[in-house]
Protein backbone atom coordinates (compact mmCIF):
# COMPACT_ATOMS: atom_id res chain seq x y z
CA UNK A 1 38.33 119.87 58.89
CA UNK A 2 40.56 122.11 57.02
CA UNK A 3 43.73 123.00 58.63
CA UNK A 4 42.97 127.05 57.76
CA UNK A 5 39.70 126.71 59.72
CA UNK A 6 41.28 124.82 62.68
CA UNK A 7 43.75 127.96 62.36
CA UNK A 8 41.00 131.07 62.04
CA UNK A 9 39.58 128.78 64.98
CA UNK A 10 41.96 128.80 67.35
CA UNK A 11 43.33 132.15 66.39
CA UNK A 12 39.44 133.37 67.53
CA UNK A 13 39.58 131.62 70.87
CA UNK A 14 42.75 132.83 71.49
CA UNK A 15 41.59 136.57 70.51
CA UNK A 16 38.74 135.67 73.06
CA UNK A 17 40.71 134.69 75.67
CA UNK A 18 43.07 137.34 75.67
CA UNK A 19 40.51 140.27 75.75
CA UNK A 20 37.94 137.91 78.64
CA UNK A 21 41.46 137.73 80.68
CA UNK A 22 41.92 141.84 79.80
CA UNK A 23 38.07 142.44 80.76
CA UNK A 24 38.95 140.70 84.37
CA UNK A 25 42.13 142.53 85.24
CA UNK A 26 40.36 145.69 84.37
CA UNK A 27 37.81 145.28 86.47
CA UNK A 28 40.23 143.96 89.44
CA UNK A 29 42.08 147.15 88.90
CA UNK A 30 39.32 149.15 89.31
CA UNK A 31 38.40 148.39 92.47
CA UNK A 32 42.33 148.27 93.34
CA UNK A 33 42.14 152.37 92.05
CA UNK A 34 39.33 152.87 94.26
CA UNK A 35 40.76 151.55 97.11
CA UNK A 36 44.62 152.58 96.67
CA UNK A 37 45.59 154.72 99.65
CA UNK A 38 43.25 153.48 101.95
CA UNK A 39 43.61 151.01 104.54
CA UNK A 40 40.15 150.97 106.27
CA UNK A 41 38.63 149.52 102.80
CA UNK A 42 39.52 146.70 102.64
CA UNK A 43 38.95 144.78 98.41
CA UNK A 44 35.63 142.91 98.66
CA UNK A 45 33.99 145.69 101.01
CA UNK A 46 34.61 148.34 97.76
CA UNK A 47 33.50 145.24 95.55
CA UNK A 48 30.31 145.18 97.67
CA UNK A 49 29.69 148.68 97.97
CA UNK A 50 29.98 148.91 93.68
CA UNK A 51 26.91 146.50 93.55
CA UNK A 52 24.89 147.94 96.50
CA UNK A 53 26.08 151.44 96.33
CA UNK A 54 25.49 152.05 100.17
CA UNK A 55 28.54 152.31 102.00
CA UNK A 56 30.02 156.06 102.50
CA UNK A 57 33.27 155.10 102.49
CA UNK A 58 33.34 153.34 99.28
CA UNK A 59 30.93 156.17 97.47
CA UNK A 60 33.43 158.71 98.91
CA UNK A 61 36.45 156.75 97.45
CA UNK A 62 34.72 156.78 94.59
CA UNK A 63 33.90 159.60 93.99
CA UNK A 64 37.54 161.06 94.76
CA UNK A 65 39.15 158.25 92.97
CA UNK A 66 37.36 157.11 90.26
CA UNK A 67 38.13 160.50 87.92
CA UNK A 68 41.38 159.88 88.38
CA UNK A 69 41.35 156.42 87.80
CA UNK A 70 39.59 157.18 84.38
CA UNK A 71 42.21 159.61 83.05
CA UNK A 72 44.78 157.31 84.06
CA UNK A 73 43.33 154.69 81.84
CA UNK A 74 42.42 156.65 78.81
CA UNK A 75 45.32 158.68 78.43
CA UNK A 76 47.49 155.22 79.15
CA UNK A 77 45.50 154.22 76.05
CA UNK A 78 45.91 157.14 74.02
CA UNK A 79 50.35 156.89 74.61
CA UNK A 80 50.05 153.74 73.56
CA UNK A 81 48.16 153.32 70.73
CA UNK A 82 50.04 156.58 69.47
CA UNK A 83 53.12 154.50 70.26
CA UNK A 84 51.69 152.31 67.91
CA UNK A 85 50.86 154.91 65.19
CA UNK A 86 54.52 156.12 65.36
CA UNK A 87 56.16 152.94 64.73
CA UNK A 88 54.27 152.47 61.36
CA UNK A 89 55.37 155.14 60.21
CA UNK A 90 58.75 155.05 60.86
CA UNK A 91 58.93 151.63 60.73
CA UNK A 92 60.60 151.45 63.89
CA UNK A 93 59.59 149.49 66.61
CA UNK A 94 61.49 151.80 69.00
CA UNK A 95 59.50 155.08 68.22
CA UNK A 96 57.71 156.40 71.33
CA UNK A 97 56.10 159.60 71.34
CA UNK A 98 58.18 160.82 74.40
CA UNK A 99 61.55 159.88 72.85
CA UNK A 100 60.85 161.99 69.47
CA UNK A 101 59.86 164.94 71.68
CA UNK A 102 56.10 165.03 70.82
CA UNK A 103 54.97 164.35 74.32
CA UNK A 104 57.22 167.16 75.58
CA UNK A 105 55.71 169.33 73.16
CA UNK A 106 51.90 168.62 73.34
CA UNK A 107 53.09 169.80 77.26
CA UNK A 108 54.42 172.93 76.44
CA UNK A 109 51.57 173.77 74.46
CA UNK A 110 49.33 172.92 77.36
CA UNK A 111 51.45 174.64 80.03
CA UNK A 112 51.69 177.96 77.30
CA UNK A 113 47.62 177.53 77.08
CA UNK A 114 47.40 177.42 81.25
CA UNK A 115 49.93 180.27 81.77
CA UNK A 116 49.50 183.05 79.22
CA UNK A 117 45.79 182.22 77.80
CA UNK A 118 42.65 182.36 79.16
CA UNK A 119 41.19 179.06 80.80
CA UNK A 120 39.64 176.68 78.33
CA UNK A 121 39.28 173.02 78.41
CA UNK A 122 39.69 173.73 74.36
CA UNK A 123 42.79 175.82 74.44
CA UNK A 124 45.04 173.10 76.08
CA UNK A 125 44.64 170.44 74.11
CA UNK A 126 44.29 172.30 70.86
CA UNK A 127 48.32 173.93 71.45
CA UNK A 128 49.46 170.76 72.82
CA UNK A 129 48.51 169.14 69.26
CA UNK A 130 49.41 172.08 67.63
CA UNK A 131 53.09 172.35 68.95
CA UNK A 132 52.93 168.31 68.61
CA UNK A 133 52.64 168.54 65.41
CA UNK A 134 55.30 171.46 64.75
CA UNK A 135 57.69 169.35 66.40
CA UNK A 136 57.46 166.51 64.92
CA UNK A 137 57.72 168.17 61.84
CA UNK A 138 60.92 169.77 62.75
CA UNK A 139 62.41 166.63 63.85
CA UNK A 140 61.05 165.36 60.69
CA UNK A 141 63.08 167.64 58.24
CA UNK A 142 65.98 167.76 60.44
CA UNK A 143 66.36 163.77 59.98
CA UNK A 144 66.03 164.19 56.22
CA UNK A 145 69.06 163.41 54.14
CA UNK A 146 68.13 162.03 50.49
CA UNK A 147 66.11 159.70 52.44
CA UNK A 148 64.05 159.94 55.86
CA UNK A 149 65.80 157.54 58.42
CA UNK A 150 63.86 156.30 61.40
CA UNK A 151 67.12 156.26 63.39
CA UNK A 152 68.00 159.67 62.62
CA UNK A 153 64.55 160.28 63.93
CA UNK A 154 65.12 158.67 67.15
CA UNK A 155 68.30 160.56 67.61
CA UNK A 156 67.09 164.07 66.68
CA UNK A 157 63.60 163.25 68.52
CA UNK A 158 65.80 163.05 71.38
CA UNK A 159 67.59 166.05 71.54
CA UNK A 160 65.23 168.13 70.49
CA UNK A 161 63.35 166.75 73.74
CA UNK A 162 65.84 167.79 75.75
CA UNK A 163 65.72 171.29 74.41
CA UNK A 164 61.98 171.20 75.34
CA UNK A 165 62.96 170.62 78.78
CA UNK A 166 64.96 173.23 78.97
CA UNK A 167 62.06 175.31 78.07
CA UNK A 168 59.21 174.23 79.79
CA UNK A 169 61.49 174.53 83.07
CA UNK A 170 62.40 177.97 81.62
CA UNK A 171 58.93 178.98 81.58
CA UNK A 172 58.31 177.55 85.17
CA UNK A 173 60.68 179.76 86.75
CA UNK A 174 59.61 182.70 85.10
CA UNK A 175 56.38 182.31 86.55
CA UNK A 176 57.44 181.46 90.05
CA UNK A 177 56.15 177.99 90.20
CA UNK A 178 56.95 175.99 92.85
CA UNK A 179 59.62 173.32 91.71
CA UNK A 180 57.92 170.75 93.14
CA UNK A 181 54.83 171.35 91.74
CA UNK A 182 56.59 171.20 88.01
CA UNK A 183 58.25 168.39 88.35
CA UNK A 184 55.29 166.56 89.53
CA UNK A 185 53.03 168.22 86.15
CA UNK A 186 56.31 166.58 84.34
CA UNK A 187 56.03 163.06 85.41
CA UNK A 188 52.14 162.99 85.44
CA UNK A 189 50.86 164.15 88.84
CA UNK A 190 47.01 162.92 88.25
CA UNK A 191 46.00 164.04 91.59
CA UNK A 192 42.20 164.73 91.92
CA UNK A 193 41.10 166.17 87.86
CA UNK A 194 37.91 167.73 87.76
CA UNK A 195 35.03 166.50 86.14
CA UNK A 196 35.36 168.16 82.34
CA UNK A 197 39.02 167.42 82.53
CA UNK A 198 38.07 163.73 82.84
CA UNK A 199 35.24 164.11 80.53
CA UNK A 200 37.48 166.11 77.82
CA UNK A 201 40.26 162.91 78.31
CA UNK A 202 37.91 160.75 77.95
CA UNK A 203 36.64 161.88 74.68
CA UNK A 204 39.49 162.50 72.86
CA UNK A 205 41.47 159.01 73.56
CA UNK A 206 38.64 157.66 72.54
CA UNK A 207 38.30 159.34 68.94
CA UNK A 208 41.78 158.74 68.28
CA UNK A 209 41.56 155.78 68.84
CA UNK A 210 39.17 154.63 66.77
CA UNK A 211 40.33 156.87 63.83
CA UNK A 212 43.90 154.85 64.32
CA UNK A 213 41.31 151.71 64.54
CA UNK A 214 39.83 153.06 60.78
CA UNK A 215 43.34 153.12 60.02
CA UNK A 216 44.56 149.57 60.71
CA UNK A 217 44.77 148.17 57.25
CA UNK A 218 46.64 151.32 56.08
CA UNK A 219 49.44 150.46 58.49
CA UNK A 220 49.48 146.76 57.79
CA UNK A 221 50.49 148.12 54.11
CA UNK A 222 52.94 150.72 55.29
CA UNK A 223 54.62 147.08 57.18
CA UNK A 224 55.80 145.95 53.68
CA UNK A 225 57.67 149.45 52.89
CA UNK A 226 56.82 152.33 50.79
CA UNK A 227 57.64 150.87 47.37
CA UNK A 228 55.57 147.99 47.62
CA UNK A 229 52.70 150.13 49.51
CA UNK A 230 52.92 152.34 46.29
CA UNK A 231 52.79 149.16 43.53
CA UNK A 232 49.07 148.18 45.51
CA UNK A 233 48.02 151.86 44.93
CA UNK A 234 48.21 153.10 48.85
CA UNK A 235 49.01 157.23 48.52
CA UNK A 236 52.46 156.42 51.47
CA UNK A 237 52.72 160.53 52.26
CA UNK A 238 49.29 161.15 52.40
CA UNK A 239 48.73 157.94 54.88
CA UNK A 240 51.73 158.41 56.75
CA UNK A 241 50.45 162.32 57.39
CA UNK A 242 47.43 161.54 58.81
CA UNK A 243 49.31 158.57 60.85
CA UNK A 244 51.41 161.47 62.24
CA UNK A 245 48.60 163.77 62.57
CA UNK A 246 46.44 161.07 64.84
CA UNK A 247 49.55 159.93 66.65
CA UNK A 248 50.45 163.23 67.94
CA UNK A 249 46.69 164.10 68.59
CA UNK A 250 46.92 160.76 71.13
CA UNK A 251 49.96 161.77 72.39
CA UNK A 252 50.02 165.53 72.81
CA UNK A 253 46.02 165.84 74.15
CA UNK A 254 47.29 162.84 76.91
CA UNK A 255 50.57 164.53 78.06
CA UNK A 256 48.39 167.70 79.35
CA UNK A 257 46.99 165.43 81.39
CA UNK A 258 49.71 162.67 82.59
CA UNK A 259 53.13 164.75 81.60
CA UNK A 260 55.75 163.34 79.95
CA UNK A 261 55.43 159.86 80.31
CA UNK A 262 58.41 157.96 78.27
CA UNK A 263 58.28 154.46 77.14
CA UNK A 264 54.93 153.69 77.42
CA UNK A 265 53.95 153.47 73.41
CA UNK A 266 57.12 151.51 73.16
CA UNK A 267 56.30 148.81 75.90
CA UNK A 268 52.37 148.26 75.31
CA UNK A 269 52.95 147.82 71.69
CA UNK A 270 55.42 145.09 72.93
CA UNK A 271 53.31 143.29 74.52
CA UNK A 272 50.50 143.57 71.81
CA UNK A 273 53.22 142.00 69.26
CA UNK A 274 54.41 139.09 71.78
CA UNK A 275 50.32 138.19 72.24
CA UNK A 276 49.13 138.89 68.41
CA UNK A 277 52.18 139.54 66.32
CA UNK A 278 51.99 142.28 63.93
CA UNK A 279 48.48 142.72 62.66
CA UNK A 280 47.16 145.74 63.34
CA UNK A 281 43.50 145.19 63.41
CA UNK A 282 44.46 143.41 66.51
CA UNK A 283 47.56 145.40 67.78
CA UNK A 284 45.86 148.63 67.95
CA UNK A 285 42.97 147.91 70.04
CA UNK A 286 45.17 145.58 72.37
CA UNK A 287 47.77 148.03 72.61
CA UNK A 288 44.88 150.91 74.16
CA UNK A 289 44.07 148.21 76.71
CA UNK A 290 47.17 147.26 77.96
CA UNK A 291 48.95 150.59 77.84
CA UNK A 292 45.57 151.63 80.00
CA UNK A 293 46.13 149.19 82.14
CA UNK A 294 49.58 149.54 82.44
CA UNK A 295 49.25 153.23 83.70
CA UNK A 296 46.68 152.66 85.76
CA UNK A 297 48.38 149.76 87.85
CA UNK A 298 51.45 152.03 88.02
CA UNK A 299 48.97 154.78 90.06
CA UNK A 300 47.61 152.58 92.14
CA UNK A 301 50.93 151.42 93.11
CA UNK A 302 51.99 154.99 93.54
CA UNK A 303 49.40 155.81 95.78
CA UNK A 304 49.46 152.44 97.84
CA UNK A 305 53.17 153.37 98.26
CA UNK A 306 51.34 156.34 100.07
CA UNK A 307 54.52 157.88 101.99
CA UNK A 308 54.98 160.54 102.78
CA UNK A 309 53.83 161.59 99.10
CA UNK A 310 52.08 159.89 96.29
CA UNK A 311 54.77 158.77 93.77
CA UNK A 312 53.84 160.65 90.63
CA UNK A 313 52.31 157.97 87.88
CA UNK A 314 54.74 158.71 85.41
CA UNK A 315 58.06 157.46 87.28
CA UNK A 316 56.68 154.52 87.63
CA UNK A 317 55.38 153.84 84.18
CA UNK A 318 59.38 155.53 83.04
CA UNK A 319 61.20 153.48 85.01
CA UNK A 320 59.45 150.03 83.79
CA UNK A 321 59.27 150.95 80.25
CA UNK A 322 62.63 152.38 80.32
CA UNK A 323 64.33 148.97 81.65
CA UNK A 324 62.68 147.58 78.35
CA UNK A 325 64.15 149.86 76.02
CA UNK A 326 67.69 149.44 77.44
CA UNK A 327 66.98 144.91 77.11
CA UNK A 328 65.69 145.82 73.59
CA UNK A 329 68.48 147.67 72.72
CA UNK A 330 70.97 145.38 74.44
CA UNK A 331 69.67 142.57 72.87
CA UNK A 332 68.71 144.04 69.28
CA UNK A 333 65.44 142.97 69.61
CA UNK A 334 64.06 145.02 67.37
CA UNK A 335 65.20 146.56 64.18
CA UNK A 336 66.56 149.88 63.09
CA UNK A 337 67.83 151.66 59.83
């Protein structure tokens, strides 16, 4: 048997395995969700109650947990994949959508939506992208100099997310909300969403996904840099707009519903590259799964924590992803213009 065959072969099982083993800790986090919180459920009577669907106590967990559980996991997706997005086209494997401020800014436009607008499940997400994508577009032609540097980038993204802070806190005050209550929004408070909130999450991870899915091959080109992506007859600025126009949709449309949480789109695309390397017909899809997983475990951790408050989602998910980011730089794992 040819040795490329014996390759394609056990790069298939391996492919397999990885996404059977992400199919079973899905599924054992799920029923983790349900339960989190609760200490009179015990795991195989909520496992039992899926299947039968007869015990009150599991159908009421469900039904209180499970939308939350949901936007936990798409919107986990939706950072990370636009994690993804961002790296390709900075070519930085350090790009995260809350670092370069568009997270911040797909919040603002949500909280300006909730505060001064009428109440829309369209409104919220459609300034969130909208401001997204003004910010990034600021940060954009602030970091140009000749030449468009992905560590400029990174540095501008970041203070221009700190201005953004500013505001949105700005904005809370003036409106008398409770500081508690803002800082919770801020670091992804899920607490109970209601069902179109869940439904409108749900929706839009899920077509930005799959456009940044349509766009795989596109950003396997963009890997080998924009003069040799212009030689095989790829249009770089026109790909690398709509990259930036998906990436902040994914971004923006999830921090309305999870806040600003950093790091996320920098440590599921991690793992993604550690399992799969750099192809991104299998690092996109990956990436969704893990970074839904990884938000998810970090709110049912919150909530088994359980005292005397439910630690936000976000914190969690920060604090992890930001010990990364310091190893990476520490080490100089990755690189950077």
């Amino acid at each position: 048997m040819p040795a490329d065959i014996k390759m394609d072969k056990k790069k298939a099982a391996t492919t397999a395995i990885v996404y059977a083993a992400c199919i079973v800790i899905t599924l054992i986090l799920l029923v983790v969700s349900i339960a989190a919180g609760s200490k009179d459920v015990s795991f195989f009577q909520i496992v039992k109650g899926l299947f039968t669907g007869d015990d009150l106590t599991v159908n009421t967990l469900i039904r209180v947990n499970m939308p939350r559980t949901l936007v936990a996991f798409f919107c986990g997706a939706a950072l990370a994949v636009s994690g993804v997005l961002f790296q390709s086209v900075t070519r930085n494997k350090l790009a995260d959508p809350a670092i370069i401020g568009v997270s911040s800014a797909g919040f603002m436009g949500g909280l300006i939506a909730t505060v001064y607008l009428p109440a829309s499940i369209v409104l919220s997400p459609l300034l969130a992208v909208i401001f997204g994508l003004s910010i990034f577009a600021l940060v954009f032609w602030l970091s140009y100099a000749r030449e468009v540097s992905s560590s400029r980038i990174l540095a501008l993204g970041a203070a221009v997310n700190a201005v953004l802070m500013v505001v949105i806190l700005t904005i809370a005050v003036m409106q008398n909300f409770a500081a508690t209550n803002v800082i919770l929004s801020l670091v992804g408070s899920l607490a109970v969403p209601k069902q179109d909130v869940v439904i409108a999450a749900a929706a839009l991870s899920i077509v930005g996904v799959f456009a940044a899915v349509l766009l795989a091959g596109k950003c396997n080109v963009l890997t080998l840099g924009d003069k040799v992506s212009s030689s095989l007859g790829l249009n770089v600025l026109q790909i690398k707009i709509i990259l930036i126009v998906v990436a902040v949709f994914l971004a923006a449309t999830a921090a309305t519903n999870v806040g600003i949480t950093a790091f996320l789109g920098l440590l599921a695309p991690l793992i993604a590259r550690k399992i799969f390397g750099g192809n991104h017909y299998n690092l996109i899809p990956l990436s969704a799964v893990l970074g839904g997983l990884i938000l998810l475990a970090a709110d049912c951790f919150g909530r088994a924590l359980g005292t005397p408050v439910t630690l936000p989602v976000g914190i969690i998910a920060t604090v992890v992803g930001g010990i990364v980011f310091i190893m990476l730089l520490r080490r100089s794992y990755y690189y950077a213009d």
